[in-house]
Protein backbone atom coordinates (compact mmCIF):
# COMPACT_ATOMS: atom_id res chain seq x y z
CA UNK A 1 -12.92 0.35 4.86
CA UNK A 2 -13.39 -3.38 3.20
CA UNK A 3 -12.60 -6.28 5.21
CA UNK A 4 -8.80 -7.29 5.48
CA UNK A 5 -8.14 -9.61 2.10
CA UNK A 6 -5.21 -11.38 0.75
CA UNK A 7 -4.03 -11.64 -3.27
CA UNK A 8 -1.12 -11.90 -5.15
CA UNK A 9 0.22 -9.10 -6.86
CA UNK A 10 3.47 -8.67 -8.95
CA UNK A 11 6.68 -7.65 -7.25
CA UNK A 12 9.75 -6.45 -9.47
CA UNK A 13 12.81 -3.93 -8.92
CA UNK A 14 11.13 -3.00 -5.60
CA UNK A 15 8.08 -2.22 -6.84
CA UNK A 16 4.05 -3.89 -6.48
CA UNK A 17 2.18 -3.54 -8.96
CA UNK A 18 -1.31 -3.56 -7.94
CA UNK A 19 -3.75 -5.54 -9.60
CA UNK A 20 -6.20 -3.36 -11.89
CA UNK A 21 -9.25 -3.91 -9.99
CA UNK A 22 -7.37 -3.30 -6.69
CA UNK A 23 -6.06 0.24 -8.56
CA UNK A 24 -9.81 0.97 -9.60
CA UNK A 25 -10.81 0.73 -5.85
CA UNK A 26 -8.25 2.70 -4.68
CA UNK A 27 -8.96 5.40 -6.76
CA UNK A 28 -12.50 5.42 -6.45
CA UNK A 29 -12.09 5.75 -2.78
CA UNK A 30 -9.34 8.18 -3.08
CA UNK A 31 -6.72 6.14 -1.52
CA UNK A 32 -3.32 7.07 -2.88
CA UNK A 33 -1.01 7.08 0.51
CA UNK A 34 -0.17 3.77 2.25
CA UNK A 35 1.31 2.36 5.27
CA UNK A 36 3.43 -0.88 4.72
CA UNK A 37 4.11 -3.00 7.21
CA UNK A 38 6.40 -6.19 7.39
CA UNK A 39 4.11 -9.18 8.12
CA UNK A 40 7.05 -11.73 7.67
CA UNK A 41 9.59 -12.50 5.35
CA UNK A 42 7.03 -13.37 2.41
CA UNK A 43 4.19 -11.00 3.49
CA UNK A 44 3.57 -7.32 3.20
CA UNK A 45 0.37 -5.30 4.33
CA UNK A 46 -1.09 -2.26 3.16
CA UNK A 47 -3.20 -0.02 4.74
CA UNK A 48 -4.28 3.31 3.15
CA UNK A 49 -3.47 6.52 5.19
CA UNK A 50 -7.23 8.20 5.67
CA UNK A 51 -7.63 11.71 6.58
CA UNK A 52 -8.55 11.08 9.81
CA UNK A 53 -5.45 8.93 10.69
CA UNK A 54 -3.35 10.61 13.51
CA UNK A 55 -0.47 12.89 11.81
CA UNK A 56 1.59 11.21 14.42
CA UNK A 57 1.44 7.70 13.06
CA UNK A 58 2.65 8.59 9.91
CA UNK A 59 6.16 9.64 11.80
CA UNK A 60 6.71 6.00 12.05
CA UNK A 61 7.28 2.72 9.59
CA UNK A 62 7.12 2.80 6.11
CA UNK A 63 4.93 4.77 3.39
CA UNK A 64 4.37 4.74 -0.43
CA UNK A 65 2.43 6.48 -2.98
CA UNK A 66 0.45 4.99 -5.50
CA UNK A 67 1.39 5.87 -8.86
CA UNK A 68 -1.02 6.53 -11.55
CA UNK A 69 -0.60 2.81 -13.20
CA UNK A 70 -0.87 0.96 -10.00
CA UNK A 71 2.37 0.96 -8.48
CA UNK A 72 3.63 1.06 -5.25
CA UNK A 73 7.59 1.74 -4.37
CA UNK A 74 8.55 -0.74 -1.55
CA UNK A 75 11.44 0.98 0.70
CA UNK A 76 14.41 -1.24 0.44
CA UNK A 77 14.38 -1.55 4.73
CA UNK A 78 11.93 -4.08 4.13
């Protein structure tokens, strides 16, 4: 997995869109589930679910899929 990084990405009706060469990564590693957490009021992390993650962690917090155009829904909790 890459090193933690921070950049800005669009955020509209709810919804991130991903910057494209974010979206290329992604894809090319097959990453398409994500974890969102609730740094603070202004932040947001995402972490991809891997196939070795424990099924029970994905009981808890938040989760989105990413759409084909680089999308991710952001559940209105946060």
């Amino acid at each position: 997995m890459p090193p933690a990084g921070t950049f800005l990405a669009s955020v509209r009706q709810g919804v991130v869109q991903l910057p494209p060469p974010i979206v290329q990564f992604c894809k090319a590693e097959g990453w398409n589930f994500f974890r969102i957490s609730c740094l603070d009021e202004e932040r947001l992390e995402f972490a991809p679910v891997l196939a070795n993650d424990n099924v029970d962690d994905l009981d808890t917090g938040f989760h989105s899929s990413l759409s084909e155009d680089g999308k991710l829904w952001i559940p209105a909790e946060l």
